[in-house]
Protein backbone atom coordinates (compact mmCIF):
# COMPACT_ATOMS: atom_id res chain seq x y z
CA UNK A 1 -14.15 73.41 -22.79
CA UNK A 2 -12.10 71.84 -25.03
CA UNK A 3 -8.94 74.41 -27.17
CA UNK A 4 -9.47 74.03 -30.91
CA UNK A 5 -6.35 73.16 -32.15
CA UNK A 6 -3.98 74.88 -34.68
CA UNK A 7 -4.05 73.81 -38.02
CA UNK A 8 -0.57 73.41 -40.00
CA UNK A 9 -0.52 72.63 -43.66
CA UNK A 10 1.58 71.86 -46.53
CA UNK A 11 3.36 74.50 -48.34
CA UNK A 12 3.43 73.57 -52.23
CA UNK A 13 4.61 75.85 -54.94
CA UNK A 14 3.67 78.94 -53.10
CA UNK A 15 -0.05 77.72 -51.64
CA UNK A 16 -0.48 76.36 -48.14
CA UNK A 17 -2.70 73.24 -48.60
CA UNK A 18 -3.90 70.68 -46.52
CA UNK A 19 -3.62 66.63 -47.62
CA UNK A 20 -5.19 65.98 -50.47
CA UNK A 21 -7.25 62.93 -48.83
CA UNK A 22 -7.52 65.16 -45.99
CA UNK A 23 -6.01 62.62 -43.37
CA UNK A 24 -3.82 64.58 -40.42
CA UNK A 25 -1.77 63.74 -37.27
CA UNK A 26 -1.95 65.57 -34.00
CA UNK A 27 1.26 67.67 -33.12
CA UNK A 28 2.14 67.40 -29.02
CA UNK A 29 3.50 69.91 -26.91
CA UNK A 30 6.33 67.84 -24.94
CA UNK A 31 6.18 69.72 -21.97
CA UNK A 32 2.71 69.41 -21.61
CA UNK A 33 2.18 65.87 -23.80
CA UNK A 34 -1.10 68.00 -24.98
CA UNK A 35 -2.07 68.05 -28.50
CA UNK A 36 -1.87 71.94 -30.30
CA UNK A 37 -2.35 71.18 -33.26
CA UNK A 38 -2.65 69.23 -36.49
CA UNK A 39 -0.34 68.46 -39.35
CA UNK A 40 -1.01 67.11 -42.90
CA UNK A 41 -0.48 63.20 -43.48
CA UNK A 42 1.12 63.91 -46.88
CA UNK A 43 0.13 61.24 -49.20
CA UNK A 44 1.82 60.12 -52.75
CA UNK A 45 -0.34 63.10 -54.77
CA UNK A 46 1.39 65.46 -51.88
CA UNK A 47 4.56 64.59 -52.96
CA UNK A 48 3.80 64.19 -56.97
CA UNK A 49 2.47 67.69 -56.19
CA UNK A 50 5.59 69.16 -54.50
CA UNK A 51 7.61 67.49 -56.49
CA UNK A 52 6.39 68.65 -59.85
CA UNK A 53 6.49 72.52 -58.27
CA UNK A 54 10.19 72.01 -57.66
CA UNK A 55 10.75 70.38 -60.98
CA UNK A 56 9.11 73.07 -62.87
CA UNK A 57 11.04 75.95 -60.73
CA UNK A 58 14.46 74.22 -61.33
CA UNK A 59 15.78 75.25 -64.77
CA UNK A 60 14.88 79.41 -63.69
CA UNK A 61 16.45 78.91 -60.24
CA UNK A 62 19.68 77.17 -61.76
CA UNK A 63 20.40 79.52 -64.31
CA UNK A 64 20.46 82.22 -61.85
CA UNK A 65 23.60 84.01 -61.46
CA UNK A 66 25.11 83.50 -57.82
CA UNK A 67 24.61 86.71 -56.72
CA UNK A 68 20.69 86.60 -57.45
CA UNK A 69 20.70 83.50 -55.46
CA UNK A 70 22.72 85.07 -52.69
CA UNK A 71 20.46 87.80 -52.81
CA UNK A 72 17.66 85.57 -51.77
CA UNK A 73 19.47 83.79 -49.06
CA UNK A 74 19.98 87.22 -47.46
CA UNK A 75 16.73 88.49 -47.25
CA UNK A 76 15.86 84.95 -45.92
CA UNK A 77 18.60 85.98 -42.78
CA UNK A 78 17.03 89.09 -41.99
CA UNK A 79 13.29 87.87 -42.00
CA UNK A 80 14.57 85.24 -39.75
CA UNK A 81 16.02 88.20 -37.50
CA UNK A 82 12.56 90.10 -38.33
CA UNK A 83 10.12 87.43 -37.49
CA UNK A 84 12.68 85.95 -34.45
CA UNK A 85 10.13 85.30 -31.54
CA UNK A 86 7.82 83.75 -33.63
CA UNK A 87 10.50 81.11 -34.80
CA UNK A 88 11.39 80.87 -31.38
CA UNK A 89 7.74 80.74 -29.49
CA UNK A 90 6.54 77.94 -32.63
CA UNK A 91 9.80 76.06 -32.47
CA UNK A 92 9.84 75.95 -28.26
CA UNK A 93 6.12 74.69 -29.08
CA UNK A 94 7.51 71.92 -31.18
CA UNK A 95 10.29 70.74 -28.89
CA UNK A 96 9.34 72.41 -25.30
CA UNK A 97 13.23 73.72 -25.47
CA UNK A 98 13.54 76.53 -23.22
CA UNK A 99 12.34 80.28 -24.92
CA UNK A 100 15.33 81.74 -23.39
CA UNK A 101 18.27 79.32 -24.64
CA UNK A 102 16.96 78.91 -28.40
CA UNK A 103 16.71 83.20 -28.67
CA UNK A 104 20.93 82.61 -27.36
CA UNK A 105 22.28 79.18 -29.10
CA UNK A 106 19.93 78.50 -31.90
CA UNK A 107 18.52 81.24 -33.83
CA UNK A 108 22.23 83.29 -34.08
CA UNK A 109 23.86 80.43 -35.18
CA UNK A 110 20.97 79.57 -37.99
CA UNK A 111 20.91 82.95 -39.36
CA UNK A 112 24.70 83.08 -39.45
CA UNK A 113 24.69 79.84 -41.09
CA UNK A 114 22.24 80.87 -44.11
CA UNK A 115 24.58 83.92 -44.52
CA UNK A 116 27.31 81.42 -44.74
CA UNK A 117 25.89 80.09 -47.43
CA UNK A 118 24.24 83.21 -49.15
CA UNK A 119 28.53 84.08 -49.22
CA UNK A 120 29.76 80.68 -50.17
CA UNK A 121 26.88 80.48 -53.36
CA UNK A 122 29.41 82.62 -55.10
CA UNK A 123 32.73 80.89 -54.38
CA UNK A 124 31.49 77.30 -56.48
CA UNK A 125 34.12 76.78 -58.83
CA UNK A 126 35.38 74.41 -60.92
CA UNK A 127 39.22 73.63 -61.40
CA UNK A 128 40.60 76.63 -64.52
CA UNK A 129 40.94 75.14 -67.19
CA UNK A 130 44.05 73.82 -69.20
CA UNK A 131 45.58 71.83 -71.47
CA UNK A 132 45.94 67.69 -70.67
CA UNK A 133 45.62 67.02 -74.34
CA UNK A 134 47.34 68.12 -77.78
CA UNK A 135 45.00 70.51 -79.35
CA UNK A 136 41.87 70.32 -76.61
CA UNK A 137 40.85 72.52 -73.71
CA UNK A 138 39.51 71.22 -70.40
CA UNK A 139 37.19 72.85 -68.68
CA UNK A 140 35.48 71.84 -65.09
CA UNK A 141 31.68 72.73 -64.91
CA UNK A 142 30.57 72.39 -60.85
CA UNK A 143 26.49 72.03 -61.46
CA UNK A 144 23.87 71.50 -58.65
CA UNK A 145 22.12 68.30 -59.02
CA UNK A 146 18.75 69.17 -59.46
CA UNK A 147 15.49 68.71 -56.88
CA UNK A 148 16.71 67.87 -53.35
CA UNK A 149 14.14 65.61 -50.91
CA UNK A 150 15.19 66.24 -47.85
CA UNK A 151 14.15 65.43 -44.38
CA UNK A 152 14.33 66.77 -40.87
CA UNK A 153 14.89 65.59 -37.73
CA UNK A 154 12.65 66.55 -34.68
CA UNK A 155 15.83 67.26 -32.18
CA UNK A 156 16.79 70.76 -34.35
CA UNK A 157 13.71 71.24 -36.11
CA UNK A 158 14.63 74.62 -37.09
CA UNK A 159 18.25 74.74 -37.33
CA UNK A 160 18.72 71.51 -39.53
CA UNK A 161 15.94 72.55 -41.98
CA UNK A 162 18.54 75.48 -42.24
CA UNK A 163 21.21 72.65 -42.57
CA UNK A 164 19.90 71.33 -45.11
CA UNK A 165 17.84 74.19 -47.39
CA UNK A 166 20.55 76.51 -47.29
CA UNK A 167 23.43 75.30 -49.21
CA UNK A 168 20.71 73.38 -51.59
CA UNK A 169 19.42 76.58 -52.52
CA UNK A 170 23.21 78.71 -52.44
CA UNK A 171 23.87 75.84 -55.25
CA UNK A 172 21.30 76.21 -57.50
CA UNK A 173 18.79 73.65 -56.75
CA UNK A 174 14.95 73.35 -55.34
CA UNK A 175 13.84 71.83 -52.41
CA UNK A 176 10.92 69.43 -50.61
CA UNK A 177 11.86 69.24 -47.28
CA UNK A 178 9.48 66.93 -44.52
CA UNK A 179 9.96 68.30 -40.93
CA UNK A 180 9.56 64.89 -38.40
CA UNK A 181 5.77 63.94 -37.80
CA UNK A 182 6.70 65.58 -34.14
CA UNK A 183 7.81 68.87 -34.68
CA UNK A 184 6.16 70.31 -38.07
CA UNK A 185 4.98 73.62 -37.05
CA UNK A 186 8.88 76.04 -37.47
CA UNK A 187 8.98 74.67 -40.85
CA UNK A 188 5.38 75.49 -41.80
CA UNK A 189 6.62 79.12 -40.57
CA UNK A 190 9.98 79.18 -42.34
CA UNK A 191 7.86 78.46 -45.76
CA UNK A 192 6.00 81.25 -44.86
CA UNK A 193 9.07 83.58 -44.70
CA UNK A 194 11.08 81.81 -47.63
CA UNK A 195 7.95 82.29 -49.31
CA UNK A 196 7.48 85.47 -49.05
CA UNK A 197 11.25 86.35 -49.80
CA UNK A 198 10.83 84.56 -53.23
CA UNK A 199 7.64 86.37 -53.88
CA UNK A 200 9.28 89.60 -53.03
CA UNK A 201 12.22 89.05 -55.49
CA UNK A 202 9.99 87.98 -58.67
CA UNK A 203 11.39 83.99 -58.20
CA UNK A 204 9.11 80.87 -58.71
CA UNK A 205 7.64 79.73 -55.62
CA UNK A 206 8.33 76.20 -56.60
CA UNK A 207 11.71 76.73 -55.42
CA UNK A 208 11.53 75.87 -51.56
CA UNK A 209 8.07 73.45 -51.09
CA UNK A 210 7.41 71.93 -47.22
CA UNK A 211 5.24 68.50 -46.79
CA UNK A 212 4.35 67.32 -43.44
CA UNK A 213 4.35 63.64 -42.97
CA UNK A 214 5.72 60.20 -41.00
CA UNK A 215 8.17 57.91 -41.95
CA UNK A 216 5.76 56.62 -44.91
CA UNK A 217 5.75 59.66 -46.42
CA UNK A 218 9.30 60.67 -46.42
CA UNK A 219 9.98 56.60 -48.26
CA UNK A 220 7.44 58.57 -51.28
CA UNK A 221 9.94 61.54 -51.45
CA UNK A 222 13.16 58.99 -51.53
CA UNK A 223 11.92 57.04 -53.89
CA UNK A 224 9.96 59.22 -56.23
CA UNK A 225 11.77 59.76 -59.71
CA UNK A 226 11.64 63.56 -59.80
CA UNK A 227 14.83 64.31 -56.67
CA UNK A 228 18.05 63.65 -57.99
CA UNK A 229 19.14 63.43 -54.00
CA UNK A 230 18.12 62.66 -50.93
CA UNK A 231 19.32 63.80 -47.82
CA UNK A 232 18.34 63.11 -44.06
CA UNK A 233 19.14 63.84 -40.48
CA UNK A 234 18.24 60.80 -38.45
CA UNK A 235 18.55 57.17 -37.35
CA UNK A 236 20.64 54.83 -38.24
CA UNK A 237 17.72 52.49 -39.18
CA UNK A 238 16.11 55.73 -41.14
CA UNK A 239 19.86 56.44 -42.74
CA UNK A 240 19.61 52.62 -43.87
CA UNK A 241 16.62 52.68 -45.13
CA UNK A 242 16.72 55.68 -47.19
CA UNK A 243 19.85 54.67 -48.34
CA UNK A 244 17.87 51.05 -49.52
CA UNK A 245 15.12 53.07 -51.70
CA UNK A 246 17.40 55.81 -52.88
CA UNK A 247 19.58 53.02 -54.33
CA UNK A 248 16.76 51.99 -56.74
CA UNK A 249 17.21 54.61 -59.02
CA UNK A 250 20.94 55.41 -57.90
CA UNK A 251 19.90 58.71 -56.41
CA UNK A 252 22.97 60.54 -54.57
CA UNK A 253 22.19 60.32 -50.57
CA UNK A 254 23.69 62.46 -47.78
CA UNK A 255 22.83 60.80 -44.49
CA UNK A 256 23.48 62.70 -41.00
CA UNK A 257 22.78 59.87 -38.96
CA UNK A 258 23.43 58.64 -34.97
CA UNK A 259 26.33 59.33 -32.66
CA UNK A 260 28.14 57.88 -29.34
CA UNK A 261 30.81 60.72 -28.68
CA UNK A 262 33.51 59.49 -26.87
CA UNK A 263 34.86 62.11 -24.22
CA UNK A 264 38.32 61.28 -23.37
CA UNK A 265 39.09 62.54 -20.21
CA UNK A 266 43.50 62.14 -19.36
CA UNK A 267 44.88 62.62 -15.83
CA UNK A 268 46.70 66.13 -16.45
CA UNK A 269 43.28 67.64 -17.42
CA UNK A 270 41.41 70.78 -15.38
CA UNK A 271 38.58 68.47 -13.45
CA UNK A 272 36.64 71.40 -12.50
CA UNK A 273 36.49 72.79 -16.40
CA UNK A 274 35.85 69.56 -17.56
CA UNK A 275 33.31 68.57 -15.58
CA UNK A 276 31.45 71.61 -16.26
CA UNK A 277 31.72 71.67 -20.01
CA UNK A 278 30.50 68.02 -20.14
CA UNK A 279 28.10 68.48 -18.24
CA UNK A 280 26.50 70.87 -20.36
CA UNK A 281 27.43 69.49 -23.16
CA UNK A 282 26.00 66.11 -22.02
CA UNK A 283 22.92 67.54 -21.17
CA UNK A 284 22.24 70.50 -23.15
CA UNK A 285 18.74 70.00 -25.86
CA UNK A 286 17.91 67.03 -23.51
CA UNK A 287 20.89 65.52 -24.69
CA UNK A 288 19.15 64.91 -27.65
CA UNK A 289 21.97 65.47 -30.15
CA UNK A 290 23.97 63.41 -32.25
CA UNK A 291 27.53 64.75 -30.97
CA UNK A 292 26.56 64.95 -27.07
CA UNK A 293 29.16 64.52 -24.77
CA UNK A 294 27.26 61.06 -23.41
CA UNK A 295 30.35 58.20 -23.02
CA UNK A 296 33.12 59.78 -20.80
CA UNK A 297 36.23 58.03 -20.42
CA UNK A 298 38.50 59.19 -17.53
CA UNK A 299 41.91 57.62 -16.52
CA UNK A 300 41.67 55.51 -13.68
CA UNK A 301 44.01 57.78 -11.41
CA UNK A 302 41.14 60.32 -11.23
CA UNK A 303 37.86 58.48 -11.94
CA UNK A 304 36.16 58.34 -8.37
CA UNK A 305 37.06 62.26 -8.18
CA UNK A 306 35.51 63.12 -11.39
CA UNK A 307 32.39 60.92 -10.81
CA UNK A 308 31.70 62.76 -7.69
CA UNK A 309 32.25 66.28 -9.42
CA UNK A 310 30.07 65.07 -12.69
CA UNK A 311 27.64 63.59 -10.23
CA UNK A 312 27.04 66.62 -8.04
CA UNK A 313 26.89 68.51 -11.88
CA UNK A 314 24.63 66.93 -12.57
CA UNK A 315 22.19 67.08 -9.82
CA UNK A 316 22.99 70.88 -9.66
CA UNK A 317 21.25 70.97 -13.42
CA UNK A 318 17.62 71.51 -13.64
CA UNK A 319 15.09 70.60 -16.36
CA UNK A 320 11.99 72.39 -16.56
CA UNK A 321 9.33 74.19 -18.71
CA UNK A 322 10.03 76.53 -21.33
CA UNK A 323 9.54 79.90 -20.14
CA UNK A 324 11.88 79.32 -16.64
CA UNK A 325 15.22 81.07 -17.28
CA UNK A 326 17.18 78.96 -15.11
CA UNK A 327 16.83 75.68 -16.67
CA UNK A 328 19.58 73.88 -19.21
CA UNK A 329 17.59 72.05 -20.77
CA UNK A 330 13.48 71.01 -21.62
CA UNK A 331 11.83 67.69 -22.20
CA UNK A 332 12.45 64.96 -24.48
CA UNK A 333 10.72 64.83 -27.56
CA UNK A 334 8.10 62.54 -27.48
CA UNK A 335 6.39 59.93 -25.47
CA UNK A 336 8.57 57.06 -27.32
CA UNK A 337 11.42 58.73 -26.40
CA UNK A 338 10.51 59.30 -22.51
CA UNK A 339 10.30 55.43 -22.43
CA UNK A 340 13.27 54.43 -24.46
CA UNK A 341 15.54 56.82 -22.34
CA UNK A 342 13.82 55.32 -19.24
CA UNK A 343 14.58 51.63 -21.07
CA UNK A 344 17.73 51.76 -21.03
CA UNK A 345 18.11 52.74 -17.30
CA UNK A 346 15.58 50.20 -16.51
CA UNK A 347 17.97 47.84 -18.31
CA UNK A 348 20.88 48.77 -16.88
CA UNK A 349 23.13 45.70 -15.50
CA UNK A 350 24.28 44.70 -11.87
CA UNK A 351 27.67 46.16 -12.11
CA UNK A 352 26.11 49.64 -13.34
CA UNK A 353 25.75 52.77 -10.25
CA UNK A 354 22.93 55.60 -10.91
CA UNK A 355 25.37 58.56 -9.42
CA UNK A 356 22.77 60.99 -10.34
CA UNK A 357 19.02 61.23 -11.82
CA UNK A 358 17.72 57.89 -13.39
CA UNK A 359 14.03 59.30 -13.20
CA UNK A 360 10.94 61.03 -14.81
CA UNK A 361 11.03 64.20 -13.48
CA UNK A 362 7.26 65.33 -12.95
CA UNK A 363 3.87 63.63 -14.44
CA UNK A 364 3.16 66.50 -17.10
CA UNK A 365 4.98 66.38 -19.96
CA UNK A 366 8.25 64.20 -21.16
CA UNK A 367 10.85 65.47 -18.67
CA UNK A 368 14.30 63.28 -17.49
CA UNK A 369 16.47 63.89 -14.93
CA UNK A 370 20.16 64.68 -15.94
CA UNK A 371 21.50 61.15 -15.02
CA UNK A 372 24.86 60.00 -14.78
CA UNK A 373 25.81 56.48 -14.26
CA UNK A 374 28.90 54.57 -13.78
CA UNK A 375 30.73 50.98 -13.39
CA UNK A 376 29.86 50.37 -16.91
CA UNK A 377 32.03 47.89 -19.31
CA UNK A 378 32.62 48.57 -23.04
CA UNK A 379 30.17 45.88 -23.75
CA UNK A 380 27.05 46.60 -21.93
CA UNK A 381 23.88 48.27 -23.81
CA UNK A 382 24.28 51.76 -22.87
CA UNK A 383 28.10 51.98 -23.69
CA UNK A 384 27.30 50.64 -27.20
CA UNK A 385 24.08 52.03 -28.35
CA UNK A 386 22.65 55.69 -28.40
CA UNK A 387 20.32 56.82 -25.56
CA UNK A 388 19.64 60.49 -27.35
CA UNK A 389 18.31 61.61 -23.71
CA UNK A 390 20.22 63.10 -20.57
CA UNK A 391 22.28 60.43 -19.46
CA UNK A 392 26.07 60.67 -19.31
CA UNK A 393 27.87 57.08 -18.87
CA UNK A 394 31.52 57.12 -17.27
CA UNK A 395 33.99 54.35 -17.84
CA UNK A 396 37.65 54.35 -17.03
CA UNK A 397 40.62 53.61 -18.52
CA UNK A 398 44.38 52.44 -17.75
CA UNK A 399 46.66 54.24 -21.01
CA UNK A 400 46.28 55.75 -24.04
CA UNK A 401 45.81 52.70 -26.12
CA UNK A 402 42.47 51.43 -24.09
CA UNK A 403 41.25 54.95 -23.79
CA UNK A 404 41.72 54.68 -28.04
CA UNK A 405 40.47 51.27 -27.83
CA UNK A 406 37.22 52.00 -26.48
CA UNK A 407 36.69 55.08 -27.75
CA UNK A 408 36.29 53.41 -30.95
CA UNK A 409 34.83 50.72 -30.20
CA UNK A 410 31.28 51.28 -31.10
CA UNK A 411 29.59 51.39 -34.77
CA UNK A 412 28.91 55.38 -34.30
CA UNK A 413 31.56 57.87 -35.55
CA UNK A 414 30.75 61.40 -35.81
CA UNK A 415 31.65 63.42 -32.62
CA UNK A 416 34.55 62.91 -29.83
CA UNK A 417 36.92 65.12 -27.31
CA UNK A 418 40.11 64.66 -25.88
CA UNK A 419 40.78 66.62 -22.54
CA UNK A 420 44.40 66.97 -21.76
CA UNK A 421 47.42 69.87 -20.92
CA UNK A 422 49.71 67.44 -23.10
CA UNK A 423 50.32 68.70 -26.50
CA UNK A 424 51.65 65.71 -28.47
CA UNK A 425 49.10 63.51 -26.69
CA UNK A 426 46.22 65.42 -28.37
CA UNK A 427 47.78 65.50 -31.76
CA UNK A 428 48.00 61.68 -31.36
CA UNK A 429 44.78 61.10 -29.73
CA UNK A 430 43.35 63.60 -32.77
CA UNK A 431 44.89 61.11 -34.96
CA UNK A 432 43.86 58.28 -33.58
CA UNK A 433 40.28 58.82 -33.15
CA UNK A 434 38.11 57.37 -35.63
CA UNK A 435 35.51 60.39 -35.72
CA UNK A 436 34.43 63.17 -38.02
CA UNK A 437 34.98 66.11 -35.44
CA UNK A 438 37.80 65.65 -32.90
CA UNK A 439 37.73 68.68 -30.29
CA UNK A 440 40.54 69.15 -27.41
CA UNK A 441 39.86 70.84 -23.90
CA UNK A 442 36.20 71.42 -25.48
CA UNK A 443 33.08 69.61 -27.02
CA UNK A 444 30.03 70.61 -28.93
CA UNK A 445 30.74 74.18 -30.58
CA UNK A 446 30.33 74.49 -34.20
CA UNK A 447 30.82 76.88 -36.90
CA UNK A 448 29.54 77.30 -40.56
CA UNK A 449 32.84 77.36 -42.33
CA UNK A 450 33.88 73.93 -40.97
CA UNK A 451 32.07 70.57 -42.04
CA UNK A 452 29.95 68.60 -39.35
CA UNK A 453 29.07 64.92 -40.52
CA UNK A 454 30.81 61.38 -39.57
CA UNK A 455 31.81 58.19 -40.70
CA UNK A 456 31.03 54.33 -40.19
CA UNK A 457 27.29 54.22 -38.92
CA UNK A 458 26.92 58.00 -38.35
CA UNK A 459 26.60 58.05 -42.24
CA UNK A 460 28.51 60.19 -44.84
CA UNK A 461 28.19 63.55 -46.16
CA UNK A 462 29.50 66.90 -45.00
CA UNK A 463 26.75 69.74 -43.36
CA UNK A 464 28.27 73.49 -43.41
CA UNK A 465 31.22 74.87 -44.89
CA UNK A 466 32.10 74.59 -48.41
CA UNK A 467 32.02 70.59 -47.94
CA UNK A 468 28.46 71.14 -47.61
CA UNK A 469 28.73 72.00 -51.37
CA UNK A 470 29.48 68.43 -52.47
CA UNK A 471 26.46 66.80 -52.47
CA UNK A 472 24.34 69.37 -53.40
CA UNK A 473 26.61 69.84 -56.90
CA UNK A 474 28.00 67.39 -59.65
CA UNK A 475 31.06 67.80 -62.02
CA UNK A 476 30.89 68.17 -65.88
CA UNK A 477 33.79 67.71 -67.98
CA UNK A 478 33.99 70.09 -71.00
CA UNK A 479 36.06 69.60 -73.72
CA UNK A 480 37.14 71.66 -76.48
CA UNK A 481 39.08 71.67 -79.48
CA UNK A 482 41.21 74.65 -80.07
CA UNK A 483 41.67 73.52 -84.15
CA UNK A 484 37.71 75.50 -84.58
């Protein structure tokens, strides 16, 4: 008997709609690698479509005073708090992330972050005015920019849709979002509730629209002519490419792209605390995320000790399905994934050890073994580029400057830690590192009011905090003459 499968559709100016050719992709479960359901293919009239319904609810969304839009945000925190375990059962569907861990680390932290936002709406500012000229007034307009096209990743479904809708809509614009071709359905259902919310409060529904779609479609929203900026959590090949169309018409681009986090690990640190945070934080979501703790680098006086401890971690860390409470982590994403994590193991050179893992883990589903593996040089494939799976890669180092050295020695820059009793080193080392988040004796927390985003490949662009503002606003001089 074959399970008819769950339809998902578009979400345009208020109406859920399928295609308008009709053409759809199947959705997989990735701990099962089973189809549930079906998403739109989103086509050039899906996006002319969503894009018109954001254009037209722009000017009456704008011209709200921030409090009205802060209103909104808030009643979009508590339905996420009402309609919790149905984010949480459609976004475990999505990923196969365990039910237990994204009810504890994922839904708090998006709600809090939308609050965040609905607060930080009514702190945009422009400098007070003054006087720079004989006889004229200056005065600083901050403005947001207009319609945002935005697109998800399919690592944090939920929570960067959040990322990225939230401080769009605190500012004053509209928004066509694309969830990844993998992990559609928790968007579908947060259109539902923003939906609702707008309907609620007498706002246009044009205001937040959803399109479902692959890579082709999310090139129609970057280069259509209606968004005035584009913003995506991805690749570095995606970031690139974005960045390529978006530069036809000079559209403004915030790009959260790829990550190698160094993890800089100095002989006076705890071993046992370290170990343990790593290895969570190297593992955690499948290790799929950008700032994973995934390249340690441990002074040679006390690398075999902490390979053995990070080894024995790791093997003392299981995967497994969604609804077993005593997992860290699910499956990888997608069947692509499963064999480019398994590639680069595969791949691995001579010199490399497999301390722990290396392996599929089952034949249902997308599952990895946390894997750690060491004797690596700064060179080799895995050092350099990112796995975005469970595999933590060890490499030691002689003195501060090679620990520096290598630590920055790849093209990603957006995530590192320093572990260390010593002060001064960590102010240096905090210095010294060439990443957009530095944390000391700690790795992977994150908070609204402080900006997450990177530099060199790992893109530009702030997400949270009031640096989160900058893309989604532009500045207008006003001038005025005080002679009448």
């Amino acid at each position: 008997m074959t399970t008819e499968l769950r339809r998902l559709r578009n979400y345009i100016d208020g109406e859920f709609r399928d295609a308008a050719d009709g053409r759809t992709t199947e959705v997989v479960n990735p701990a099962t690698g089973e189809a549930y359901a079906t998403a739109p293919l989103s086509g050039a009239a899906d996006v002319d479509a969503a894009m018109a319904a954001a254009a037209a609810a722009f000017p009456a969304w704008r011209d709200l005073v921030p409090g009205e839009r802060q209103k909104v945000l808030l009643k979009i925190a508590d339905a996420f708090e009402a309609r919790a375990e149905e984010l949480i059962a459609a976004e475990s569907e999505n990923t196969g992330k365990p039910l237990g861990l994204t009810r504890s680390e994922e839904l708090p932290p998006m709600v809090d972050q939308i609050r965040f936002f609905a607060g930080a709406a009514r702190m945009l500012e422009g400098r007070s005015a003054g006087e720079y000229m004989n006889g004229m007034t200056s005065i600083i307009r901050r403005e947001p920019v207009g319609v945002c096209a935005q697109v998800a990743p399919w690592n944090y479904p939920m929570m960067m849709a959040v990322w990225k809708f939230a401080p769009a809509l605190a500012a004053g614009n509209t928004v066509v979002i694309k969830p990844s071709d993998t992990t559609p359905a928790s968007t579908v259902l947060i259109a539902e509730i923003i939906g609702g919310v707008l309907a609620e409060l007498g706002h246009p529904q044009g205001v937040f629209n959803v399109i479902c779609g692959d890579r082709e479609t999310g090139r129609l929203m970057v280069e259509h002519s209606v968004p005035a900026m584009a913003s995506i959590t991805g690749s570095v090949r995606a970031g690139m490419q974005v960045a390529e169309s978006a530069a036809k018409d000079v559209k403004r681009v915030h790009l959260e792209l790829g990550g190698k986090a160094p993890v800089v690990v100095f002989e006076d640190a705890d071993i046992a605390k370290a170990v343990e945070d790593i290895s969570v934080a190297g593992f955690f979501n499948a290790g799929q995320d950008c700032t994973a703790a995934t390249r340690v680098l441990v002074h040679e006086s006390i690398h075999d000790e902490f390979v053995a401890a990070l080894g024995k971690a790791a093997a003392e860390t299981r995967t497994g399905a969604p609804d077993d409470e005593d997992v860290l982590y699910g499956p990888l994403n997608n069947a692509n994934q499963l064999a480019q994590v398994s590639g680069f193991i595969d791949r691995l050179p001579a010199h490399a050890k497999v301390e722990a893992g290396g392996h599929r883990v089952g034949d249902k589903g997308y599952f990895y073994a946390p894997t750690v593996v060491s004797g690596l040089k700064q060179d080799d494939e895995i050092v350099q580029q990112e796995v975005f799976g469970p595999v933590i890669t060890v490499q030691s180092f002689s003195d501060e400057d090679q620990a520096v050295s290598y630590a920055n020695g790849v093209e990603y820059a957006l995530a590192s830690s320093v572990w260390t009793k010593d002060h001064a080193r960590a102010m240096r080392m905090s210095k010294a590192l060439d990443f957009g988040c530095v944390w000391i004796n700690t790795h992977i927390p994150l908070v609204a009011e402080m900006p997450h985003g990177g530099f060199k490949k790992s893109g530009y662009g702030k997400d949270l905090s009031a640096y989160g503002f900058e893309d989604y606003t532009r500045i207008k001089h006003v001038m005025t003459s005080l002679d009448g």
